[in-house]
PDB file of N, CA and C in Angstrom:
ATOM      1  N   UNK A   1      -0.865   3.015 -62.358  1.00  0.00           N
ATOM      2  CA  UNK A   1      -1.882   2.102 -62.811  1.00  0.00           C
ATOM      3  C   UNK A   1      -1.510   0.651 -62.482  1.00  0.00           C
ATOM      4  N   UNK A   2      -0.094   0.433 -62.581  1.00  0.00           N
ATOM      5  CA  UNK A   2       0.106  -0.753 -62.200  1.00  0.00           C
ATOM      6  C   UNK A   2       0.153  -1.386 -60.740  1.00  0.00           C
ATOM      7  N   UNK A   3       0.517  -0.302 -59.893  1.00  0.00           N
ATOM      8  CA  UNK A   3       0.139  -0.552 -58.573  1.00  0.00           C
ATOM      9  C   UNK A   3      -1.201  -0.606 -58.372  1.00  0.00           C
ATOM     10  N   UNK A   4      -2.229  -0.168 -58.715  1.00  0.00           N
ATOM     11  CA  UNK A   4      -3.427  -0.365 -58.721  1.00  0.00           C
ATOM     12  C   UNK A   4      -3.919  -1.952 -59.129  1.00  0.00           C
ATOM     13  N   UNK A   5      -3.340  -2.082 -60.167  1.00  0.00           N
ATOM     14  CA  UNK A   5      -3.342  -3.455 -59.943  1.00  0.00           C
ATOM     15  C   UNK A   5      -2.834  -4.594 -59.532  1.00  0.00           C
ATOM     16  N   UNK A   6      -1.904  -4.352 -59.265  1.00  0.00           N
ATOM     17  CA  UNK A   6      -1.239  -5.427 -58.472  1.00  0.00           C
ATOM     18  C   UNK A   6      -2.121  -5.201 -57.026  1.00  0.00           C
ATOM     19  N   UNK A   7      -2.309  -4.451 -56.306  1.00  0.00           N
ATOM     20  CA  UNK A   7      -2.915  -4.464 -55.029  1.00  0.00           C
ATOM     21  C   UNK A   7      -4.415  -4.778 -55.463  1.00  0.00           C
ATOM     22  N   UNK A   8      -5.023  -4.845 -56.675  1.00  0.00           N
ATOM     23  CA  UNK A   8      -6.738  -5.369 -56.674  1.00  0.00           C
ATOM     24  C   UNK A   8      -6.281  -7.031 -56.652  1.00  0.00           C
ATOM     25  N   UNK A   9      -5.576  -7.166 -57.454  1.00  0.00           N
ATOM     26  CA  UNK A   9      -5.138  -8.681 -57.596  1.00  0.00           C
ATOM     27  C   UNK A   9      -4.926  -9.469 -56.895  1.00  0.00           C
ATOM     28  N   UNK A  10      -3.638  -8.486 -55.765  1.00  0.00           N
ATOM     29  CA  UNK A  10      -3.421  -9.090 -54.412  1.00  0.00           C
ATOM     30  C   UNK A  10      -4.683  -9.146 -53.207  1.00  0.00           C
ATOM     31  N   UNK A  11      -6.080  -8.602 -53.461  1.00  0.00           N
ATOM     32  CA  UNK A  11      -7.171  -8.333 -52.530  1.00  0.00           C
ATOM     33  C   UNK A  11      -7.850  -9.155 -53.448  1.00  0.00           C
ATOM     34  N   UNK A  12      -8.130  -9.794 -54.420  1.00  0.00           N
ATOM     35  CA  UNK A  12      -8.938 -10.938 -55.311  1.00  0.00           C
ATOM     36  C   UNK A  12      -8.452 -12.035 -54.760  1.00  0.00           C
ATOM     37  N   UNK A  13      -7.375 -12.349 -54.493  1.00  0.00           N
ATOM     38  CA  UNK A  13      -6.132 -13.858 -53.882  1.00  0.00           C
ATOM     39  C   UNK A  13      -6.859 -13.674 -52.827  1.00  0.00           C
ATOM     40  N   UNK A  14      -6.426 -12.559 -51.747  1.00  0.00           N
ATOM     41  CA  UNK A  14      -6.714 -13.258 -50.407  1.00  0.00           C
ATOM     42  C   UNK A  14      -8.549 -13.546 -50.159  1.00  0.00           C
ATOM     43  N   UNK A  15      -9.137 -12.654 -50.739  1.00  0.00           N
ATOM     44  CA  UNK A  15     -10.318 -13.045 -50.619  1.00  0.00           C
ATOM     45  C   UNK A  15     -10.603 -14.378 -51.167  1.00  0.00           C
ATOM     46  N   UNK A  16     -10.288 -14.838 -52.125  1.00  0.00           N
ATOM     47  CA  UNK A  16     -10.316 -15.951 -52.579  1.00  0.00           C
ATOM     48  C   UNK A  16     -10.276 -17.062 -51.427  1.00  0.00           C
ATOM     49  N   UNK A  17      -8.685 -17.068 -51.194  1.00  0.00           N
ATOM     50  CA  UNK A  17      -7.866 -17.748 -50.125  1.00  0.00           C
ATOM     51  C   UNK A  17      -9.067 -18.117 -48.863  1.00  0.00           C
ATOM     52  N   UNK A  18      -9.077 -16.829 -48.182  1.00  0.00           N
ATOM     53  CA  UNK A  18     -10.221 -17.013 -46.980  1.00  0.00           C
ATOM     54  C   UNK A  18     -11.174 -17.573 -47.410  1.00  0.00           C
ATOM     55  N   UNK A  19     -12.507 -17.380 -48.679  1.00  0.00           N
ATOM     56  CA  UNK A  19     -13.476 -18.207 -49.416  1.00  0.00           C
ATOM     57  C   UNK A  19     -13.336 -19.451 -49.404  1.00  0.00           C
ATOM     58  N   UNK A  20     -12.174 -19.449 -49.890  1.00  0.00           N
ATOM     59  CA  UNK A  20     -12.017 -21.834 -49.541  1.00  0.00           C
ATOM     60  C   UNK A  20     -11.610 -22.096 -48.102  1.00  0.00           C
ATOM     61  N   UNK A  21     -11.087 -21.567 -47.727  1.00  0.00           N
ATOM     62  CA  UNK A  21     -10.831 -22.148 -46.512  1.00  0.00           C
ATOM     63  C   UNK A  21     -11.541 -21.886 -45.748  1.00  0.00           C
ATOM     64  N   UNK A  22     -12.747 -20.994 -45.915  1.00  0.00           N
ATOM     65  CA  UNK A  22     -14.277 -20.856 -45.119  1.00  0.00           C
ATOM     66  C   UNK A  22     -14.755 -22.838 -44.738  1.00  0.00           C
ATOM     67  N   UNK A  23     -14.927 -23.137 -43.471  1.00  0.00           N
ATOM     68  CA  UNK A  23     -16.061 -24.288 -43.550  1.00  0.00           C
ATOM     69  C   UNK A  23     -17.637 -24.184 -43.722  1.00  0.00           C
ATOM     70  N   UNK A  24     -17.896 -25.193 -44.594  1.00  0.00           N
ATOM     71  CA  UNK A  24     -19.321 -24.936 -44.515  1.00  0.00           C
ATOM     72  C   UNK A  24     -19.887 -25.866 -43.634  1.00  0.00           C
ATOM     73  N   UNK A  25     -21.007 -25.397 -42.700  1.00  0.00           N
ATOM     74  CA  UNK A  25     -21.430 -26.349 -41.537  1.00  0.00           C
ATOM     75  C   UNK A  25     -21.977 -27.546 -42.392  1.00  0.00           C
ATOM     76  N   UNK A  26     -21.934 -28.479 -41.765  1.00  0.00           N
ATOM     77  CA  UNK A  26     -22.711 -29.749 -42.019  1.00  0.00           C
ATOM     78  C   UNK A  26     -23.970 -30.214 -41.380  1.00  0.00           C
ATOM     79  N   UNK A  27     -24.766 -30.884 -41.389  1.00  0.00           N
ATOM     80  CA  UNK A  27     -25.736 -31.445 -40.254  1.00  0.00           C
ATOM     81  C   UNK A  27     -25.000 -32.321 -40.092  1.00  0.00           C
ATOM     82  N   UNK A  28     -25.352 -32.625 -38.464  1.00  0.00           N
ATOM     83  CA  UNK A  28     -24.895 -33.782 -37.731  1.00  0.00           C
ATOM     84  C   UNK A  28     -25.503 -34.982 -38.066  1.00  0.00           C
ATOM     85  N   UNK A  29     -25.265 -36.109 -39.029  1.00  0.00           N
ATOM     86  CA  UNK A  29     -25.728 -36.702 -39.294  1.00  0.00           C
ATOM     87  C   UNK A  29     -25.217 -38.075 -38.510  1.00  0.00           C
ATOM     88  N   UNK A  30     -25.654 -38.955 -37.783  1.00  0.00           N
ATOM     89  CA  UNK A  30     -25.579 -39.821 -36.922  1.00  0.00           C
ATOM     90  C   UNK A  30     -25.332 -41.284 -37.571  1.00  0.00           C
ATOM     91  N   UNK A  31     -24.026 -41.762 -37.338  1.00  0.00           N
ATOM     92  CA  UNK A  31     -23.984 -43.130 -38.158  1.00  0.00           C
ATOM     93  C   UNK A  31     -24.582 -44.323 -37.324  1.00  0.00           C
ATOM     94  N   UNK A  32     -25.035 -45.337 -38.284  1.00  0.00           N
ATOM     95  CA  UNK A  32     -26.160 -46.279 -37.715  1.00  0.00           C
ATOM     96  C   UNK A  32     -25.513 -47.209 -36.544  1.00  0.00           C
ATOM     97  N   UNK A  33     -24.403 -47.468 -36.895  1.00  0.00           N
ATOM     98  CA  UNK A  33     -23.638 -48.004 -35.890  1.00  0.00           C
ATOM     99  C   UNK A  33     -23.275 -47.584 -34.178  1.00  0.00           C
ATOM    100  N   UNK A  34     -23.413 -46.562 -34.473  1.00  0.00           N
ATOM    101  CA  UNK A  34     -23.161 -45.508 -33.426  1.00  0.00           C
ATOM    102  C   UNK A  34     -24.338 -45.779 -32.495  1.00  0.00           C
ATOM    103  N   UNK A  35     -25.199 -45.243 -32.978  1.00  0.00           N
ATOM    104  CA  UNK A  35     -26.567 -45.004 -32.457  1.00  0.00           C
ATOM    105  C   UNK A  35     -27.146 -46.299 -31.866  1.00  0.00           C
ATOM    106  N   UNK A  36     -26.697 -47.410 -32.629  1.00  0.00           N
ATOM    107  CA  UNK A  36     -26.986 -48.482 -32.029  1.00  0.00           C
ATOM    108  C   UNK A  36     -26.576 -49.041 -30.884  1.00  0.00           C
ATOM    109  N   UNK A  37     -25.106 -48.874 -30.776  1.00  0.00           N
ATOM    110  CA  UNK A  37     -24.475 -48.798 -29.614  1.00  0.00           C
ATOM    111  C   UNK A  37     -25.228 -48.060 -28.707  1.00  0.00           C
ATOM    112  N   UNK A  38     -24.711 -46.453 -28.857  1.00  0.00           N
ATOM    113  CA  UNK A  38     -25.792 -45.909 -27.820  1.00  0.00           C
ATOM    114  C   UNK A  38     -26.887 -46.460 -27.431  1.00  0.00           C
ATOM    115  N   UNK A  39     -27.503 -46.963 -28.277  1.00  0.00           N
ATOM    116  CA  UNK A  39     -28.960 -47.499 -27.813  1.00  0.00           C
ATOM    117  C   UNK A  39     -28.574 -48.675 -26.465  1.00  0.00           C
ATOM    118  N   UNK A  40     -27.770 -49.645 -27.114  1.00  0.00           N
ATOM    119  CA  UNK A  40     -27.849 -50.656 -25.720  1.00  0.00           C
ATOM    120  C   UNK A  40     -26.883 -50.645 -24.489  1.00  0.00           C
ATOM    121  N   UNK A  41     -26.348 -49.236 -24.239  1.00  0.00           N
ATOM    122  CA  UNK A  41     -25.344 -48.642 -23.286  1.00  0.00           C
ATOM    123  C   UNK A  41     -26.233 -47.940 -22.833  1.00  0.00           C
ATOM    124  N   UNK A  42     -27.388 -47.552 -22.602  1.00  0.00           N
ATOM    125  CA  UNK A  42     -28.122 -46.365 -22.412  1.00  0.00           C
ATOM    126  C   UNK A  42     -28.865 -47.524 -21.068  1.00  0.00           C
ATOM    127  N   UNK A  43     -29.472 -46.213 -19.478  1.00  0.00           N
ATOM    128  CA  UNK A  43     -29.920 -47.208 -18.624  1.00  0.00           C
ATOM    129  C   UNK A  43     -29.233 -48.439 -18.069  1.00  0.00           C
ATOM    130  N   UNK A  44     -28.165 -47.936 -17.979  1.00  0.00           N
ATOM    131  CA  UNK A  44     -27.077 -48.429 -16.908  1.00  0.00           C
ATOM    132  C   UNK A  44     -27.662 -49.103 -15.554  1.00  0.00           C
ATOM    133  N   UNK A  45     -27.628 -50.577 -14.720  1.00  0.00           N
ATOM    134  CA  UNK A  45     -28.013 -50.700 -13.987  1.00  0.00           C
ATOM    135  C   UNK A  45     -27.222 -50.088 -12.892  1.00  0.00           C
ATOM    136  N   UNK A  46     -26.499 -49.519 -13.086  1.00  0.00           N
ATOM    137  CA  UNK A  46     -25.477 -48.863 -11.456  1.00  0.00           C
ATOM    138  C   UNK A  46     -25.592 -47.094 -11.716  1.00  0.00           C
ATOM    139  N   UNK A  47     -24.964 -46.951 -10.938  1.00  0.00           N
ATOM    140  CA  UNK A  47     -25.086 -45.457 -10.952  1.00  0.00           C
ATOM    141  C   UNK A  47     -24.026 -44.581 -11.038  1.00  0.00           C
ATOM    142  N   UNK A  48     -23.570 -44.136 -12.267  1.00  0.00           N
ATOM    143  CA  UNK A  48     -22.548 -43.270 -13.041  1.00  0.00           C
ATOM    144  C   UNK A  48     -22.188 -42.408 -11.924  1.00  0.00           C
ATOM    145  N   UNK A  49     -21.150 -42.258 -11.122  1.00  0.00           N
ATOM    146  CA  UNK A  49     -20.785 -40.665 -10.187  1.00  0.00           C
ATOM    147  C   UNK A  49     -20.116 -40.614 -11.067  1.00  0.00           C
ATOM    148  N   UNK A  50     -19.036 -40.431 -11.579  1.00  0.00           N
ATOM    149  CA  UNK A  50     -18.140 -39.492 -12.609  1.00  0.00           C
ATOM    150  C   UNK A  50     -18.095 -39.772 -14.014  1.00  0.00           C
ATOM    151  N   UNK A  51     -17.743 -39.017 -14.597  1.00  0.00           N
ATOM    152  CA  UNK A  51     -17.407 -39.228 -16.088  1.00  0.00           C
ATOM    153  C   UNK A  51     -17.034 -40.365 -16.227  1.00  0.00           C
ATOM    154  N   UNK A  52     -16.956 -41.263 -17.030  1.00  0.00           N
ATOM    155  CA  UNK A  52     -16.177 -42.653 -17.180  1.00  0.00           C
ATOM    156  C   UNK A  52     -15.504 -42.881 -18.871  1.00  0.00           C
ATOM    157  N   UNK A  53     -14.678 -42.700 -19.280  1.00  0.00           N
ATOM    158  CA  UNK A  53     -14.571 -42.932 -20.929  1.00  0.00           C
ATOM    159  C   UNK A  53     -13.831 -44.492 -20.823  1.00  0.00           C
ATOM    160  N   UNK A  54     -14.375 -44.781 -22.019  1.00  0.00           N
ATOM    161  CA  UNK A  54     -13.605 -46.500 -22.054  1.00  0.00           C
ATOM    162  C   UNK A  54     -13.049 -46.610 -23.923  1.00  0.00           C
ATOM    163  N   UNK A  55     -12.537 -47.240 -24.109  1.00  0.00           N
ATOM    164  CA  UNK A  55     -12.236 -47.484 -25.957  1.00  0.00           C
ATOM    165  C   UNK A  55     -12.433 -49.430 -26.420  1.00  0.00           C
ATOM    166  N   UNK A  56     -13.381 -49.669 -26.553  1.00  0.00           N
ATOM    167  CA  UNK A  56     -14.130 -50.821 -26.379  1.00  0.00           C
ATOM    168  C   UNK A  56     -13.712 -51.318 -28.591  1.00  0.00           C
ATOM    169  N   UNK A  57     -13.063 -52.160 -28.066  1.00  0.00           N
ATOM    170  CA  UNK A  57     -12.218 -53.203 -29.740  1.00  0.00           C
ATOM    171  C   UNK A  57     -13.634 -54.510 -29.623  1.00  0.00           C
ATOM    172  N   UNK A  58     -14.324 -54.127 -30.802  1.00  0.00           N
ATOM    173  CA  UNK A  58     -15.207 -55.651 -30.735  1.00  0.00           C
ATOM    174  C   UNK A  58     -14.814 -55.865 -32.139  1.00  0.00           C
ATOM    175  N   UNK A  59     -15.422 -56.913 -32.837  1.00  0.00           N
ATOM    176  CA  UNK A  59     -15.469 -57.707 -33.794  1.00  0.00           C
ATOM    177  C   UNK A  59     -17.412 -58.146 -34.024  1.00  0.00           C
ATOM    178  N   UNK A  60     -17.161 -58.447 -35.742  1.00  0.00           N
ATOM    179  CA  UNK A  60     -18.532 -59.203 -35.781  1.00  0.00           C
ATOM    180  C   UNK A  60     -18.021 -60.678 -36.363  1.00  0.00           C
ATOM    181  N   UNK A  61     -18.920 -61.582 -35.367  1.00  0.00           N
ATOM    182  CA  UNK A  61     -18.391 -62.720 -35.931  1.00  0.00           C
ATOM    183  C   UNK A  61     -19.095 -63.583 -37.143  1.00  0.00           C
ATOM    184  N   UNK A  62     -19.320 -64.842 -37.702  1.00  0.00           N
ATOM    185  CA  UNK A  62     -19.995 -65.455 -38.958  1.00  0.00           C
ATOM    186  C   UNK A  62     -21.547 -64.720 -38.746  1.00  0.00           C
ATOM    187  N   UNK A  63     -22.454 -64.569 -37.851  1.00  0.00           N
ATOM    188  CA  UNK A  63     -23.509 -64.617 -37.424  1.00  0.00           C
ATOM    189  C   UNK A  63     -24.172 -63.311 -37.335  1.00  0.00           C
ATOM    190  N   UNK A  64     -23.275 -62.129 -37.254  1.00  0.00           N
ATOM    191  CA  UNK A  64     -23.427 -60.877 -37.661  1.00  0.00           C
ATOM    192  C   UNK A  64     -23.721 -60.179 -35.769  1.00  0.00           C
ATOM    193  N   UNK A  65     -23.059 -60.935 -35.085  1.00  0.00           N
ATOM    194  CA  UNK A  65     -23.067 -60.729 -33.584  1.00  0.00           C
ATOM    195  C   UNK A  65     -21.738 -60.033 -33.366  1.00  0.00           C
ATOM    196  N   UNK A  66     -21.845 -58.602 -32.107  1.00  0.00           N
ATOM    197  CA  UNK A  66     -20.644 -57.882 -31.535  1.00  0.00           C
ATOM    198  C   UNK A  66     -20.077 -58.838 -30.662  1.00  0.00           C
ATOM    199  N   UNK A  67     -18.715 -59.373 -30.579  1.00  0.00           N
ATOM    200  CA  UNK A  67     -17.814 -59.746 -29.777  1.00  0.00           C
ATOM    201  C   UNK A  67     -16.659 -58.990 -29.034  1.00  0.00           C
ATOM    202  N   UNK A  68     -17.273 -58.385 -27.932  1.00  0.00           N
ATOM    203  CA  UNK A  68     -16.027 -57.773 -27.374  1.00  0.00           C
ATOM    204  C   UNK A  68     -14.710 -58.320 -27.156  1.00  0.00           C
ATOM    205  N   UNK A  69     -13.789 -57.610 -27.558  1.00  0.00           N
ATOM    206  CA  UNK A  69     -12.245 -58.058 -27.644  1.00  0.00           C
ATOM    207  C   UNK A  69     -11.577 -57.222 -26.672  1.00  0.00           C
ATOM    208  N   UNK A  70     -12.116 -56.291 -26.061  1.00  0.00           N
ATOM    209  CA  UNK A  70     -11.100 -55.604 -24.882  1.00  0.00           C
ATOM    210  C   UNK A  70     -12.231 -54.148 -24.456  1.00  0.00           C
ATOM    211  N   UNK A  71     -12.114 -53.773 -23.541  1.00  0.00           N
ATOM    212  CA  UNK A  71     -12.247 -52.671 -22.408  1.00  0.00           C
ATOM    213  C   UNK A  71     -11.627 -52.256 -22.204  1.00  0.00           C
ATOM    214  N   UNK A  72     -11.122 -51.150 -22.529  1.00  0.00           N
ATOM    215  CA  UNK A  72     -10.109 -50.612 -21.808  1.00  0.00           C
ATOM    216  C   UNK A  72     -10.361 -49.016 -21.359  1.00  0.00           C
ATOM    217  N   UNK A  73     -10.508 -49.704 -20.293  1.00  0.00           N
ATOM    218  CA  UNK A  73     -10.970 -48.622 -18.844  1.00  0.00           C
ATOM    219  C   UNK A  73     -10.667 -48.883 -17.550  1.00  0.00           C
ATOM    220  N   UNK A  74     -10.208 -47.660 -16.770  1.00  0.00           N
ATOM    221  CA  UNK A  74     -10.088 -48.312 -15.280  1.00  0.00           C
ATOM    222  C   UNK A  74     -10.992 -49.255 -14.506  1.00  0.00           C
ATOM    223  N   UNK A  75     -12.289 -48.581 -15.004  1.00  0.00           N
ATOM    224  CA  UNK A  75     -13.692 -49.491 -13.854  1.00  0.00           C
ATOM    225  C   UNK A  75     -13.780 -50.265 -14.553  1.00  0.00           C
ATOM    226  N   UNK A  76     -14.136 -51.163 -13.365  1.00  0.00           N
ATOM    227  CA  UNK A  76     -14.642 -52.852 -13.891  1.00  0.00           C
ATOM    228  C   UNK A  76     -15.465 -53.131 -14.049  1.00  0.00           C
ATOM    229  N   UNK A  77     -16.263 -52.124 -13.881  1.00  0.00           N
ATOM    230  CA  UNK A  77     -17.532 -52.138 -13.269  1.00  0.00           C
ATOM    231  C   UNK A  77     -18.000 -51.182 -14.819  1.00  0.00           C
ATOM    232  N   UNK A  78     -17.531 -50.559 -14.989  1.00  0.00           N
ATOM    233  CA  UNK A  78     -18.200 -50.134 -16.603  1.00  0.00           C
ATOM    234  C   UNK A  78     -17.496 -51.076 -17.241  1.00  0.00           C
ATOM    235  N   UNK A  79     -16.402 -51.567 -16.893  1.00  0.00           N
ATOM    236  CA  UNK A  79     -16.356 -53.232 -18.128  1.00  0.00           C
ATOM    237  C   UNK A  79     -16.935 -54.141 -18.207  1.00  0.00           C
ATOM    238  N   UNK A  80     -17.763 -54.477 -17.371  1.00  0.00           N
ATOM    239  CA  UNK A  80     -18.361 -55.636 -17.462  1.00  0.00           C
ATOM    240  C   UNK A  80     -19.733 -54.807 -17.876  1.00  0.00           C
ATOM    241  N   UNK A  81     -20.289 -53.941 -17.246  1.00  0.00           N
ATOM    242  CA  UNK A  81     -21.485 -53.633 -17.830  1.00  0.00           C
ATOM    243  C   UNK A  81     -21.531 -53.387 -19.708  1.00  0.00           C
ATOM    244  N   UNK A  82     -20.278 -53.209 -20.079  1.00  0.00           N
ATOM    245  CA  UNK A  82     -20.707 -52.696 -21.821  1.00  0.00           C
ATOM    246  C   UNK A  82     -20.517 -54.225 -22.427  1.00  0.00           C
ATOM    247  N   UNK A  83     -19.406 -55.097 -21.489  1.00  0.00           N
ATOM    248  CA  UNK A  83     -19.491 -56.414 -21.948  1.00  0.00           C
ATOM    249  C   UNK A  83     -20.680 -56.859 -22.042  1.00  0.00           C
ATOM    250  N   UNK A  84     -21.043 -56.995 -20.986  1.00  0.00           N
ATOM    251  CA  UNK A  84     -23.009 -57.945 -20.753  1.00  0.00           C
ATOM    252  C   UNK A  84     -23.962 -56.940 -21.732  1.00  0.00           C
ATOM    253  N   UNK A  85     -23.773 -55.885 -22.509  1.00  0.00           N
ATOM    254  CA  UNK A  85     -24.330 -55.240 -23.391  1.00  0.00           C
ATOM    255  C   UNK A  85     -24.089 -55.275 -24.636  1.00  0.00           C
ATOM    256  N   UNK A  86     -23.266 -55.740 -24.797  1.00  0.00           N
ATOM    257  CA  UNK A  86     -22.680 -55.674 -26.087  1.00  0.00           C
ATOM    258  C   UNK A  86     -22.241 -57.193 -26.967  1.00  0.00           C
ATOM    259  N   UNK A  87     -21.903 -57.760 -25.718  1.00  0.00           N
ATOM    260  CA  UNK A  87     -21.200 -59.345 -26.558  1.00  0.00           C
ATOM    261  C   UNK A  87     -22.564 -59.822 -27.104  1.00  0.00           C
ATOM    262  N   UNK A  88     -22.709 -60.726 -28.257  1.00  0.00           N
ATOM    263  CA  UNK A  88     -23.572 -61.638 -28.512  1.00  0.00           C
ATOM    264  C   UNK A  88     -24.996 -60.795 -28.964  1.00  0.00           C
ATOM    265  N   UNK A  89     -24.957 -59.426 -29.706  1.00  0.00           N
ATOM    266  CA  UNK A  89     -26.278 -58.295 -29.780  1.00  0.00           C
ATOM    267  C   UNK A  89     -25.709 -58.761 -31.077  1.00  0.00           C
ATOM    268  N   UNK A  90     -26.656 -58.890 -31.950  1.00  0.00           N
ATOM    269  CA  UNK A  90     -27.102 -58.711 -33.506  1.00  0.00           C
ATOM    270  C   UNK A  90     -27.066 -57.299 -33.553  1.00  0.00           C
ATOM    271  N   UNK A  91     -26.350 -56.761 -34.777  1.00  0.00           N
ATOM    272  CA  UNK A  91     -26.591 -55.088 -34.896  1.00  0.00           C
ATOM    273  C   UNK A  91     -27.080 -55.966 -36.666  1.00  0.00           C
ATOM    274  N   UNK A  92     -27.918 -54.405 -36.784  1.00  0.00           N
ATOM    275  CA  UNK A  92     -28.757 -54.076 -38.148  1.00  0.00           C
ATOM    276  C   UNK A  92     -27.818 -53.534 -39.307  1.00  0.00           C
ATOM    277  N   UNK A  93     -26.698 -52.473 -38.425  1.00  0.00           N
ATOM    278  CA  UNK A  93     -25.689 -51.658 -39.206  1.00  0.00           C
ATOM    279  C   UNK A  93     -24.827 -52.723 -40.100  1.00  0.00           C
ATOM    280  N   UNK A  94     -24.537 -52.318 -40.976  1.00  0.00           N
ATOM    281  CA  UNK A  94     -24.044 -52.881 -42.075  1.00  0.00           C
ATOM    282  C   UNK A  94     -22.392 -52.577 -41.683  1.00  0.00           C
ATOM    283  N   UNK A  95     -22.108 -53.814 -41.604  1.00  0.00           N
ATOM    284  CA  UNK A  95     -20.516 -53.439 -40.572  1.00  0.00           C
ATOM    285  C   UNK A  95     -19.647 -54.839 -41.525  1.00  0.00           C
ATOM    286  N   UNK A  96     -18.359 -55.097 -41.506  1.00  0.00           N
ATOM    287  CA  UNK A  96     -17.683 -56.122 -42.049  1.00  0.00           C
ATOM    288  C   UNK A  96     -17.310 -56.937 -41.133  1.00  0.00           C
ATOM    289  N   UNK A  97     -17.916 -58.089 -41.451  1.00  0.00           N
ATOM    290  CA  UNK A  97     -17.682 -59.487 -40.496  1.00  0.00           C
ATOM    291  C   UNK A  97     -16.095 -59.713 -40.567  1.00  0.00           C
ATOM    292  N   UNK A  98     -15.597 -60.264 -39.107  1.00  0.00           N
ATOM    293  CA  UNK A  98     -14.242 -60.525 -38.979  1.00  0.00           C
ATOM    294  C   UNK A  98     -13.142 -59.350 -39.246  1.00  0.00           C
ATOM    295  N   UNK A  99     -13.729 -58.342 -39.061  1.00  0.00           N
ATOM    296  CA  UNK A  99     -13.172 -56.800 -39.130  1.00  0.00           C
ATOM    297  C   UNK A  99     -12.734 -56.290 -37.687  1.00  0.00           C
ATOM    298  N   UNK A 100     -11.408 -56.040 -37.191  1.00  0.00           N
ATOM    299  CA  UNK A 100     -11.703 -55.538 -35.508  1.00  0.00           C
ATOM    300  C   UNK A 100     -12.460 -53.691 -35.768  1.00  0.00           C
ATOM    301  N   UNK A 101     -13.063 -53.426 -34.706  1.00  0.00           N
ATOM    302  CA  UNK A 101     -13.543 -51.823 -35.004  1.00  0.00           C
ATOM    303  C   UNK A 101     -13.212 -51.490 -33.301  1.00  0.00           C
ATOM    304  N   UNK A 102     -13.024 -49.890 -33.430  1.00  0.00           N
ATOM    305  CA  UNK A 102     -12.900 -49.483 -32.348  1.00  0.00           C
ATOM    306  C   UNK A 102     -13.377 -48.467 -32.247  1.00  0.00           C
ATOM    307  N   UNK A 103     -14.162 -47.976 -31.007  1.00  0.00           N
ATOM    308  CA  UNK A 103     -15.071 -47.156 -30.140  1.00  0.00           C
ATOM    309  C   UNK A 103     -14.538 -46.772 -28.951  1.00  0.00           C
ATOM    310  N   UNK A 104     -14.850 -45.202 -28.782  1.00  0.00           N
ATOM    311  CA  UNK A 104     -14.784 -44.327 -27.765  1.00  0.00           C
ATOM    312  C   UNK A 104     -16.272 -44.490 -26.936  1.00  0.00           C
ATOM    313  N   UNK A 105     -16.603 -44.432 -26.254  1.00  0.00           N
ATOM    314  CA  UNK A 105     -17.358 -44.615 -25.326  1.00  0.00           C
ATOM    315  C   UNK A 105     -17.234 -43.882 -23.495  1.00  0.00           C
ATOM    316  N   UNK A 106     -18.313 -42.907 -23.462  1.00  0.00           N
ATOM    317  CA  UNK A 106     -18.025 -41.947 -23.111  1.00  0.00           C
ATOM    318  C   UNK A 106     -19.918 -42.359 -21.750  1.00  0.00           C
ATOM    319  N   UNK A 107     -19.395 -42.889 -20.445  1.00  0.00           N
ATOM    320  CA  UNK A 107     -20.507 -42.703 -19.924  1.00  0.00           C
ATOM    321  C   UNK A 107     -20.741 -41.303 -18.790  1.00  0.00           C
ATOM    322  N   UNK A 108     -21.944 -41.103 -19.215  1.00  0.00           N
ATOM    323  CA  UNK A 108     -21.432 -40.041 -18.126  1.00  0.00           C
ATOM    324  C   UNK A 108     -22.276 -39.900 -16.899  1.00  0.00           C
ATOM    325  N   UNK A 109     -21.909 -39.147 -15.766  1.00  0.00           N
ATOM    326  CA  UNK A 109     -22.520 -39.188 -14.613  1.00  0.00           C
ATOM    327  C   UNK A 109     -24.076 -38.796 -14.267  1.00  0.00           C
ATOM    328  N   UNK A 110     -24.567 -38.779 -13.721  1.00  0.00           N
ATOM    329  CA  UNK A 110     -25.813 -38.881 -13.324  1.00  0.00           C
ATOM    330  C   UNK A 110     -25.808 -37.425 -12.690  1.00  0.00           C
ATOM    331  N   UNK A 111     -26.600 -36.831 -12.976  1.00  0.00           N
ATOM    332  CA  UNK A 111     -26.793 -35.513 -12.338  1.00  0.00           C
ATOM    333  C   UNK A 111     -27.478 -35.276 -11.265  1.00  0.00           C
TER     334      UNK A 111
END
C-alpha cells in the first residue's frame, strides 16, 4: 500500500512539475516604440541586396526628438539612411528624455 503511494505521489510531482513549466502562448503584442521606428525605416530609398542588421544607440533630447548616438553596422550606406530617418523625428511613444536606448534593427533584402 505504501508503494502505491509513494509512486501516485511521485506521478502528482511530476505532473505538477511539467504543468508549471508548460508556457502559455502570449499574443504578440507590439510596443509603440518599436512600431514607430519601423514605421520611418520602412521604403528605403536604395535597394536592400542582403540582409543588413545594425544596433542603432539614440537618445531623446529636451524636445522629445530621437538623436542618433551611433550605427553600428558595416554599410554606410544603411548608416546614414536610419540617420537621415531617425535624428530630429518627434516620437508619440512615451520614452525617458536624456535616457540612452538601444535597438536591433534588422533591414532586409528585397526579393
Amino acid at each position: 500500500m505504501k508503494k502505491i503511494q509513494a509512486i501516485l505521489l511521485a506521478t502528482v510531482l511530476l505532473v505538477g512539475a511539467y504543468a508549471s513549466a508548460a508556457t502559455i502562448p502570449t499574443s504578440k503584442m507590439v510596443d509603440p516604440t518599436t512600431a514607430e521606428i519601423r514605421g520611418l525605416l520602412t521604403d528605403a530609398n536604395f535597394i536592400v541586396e542582403v540582409d543588413t542588421s545594425a544596433f542603432v544607440t539614440f537618445m531623446l533630447n529636451r524636445e522629445g526628438e530621437i538623436v542618433v548616438l551611433s550605427v553600428d553596422t558595416d554599410n554606410d550606406r544603411v548608416a546614414s539612411f536610419i540617420k537621415a530617418r531617425l535624428n530630429y523625428h518627434k516620437v508619440k511613444a512615451p520614452l525617458e528624455k536624456g535616457k540612452e536606448y538601444k535597438v536591433p534593427v534588422l533591414l532586409q533584402a528585397e526579393a
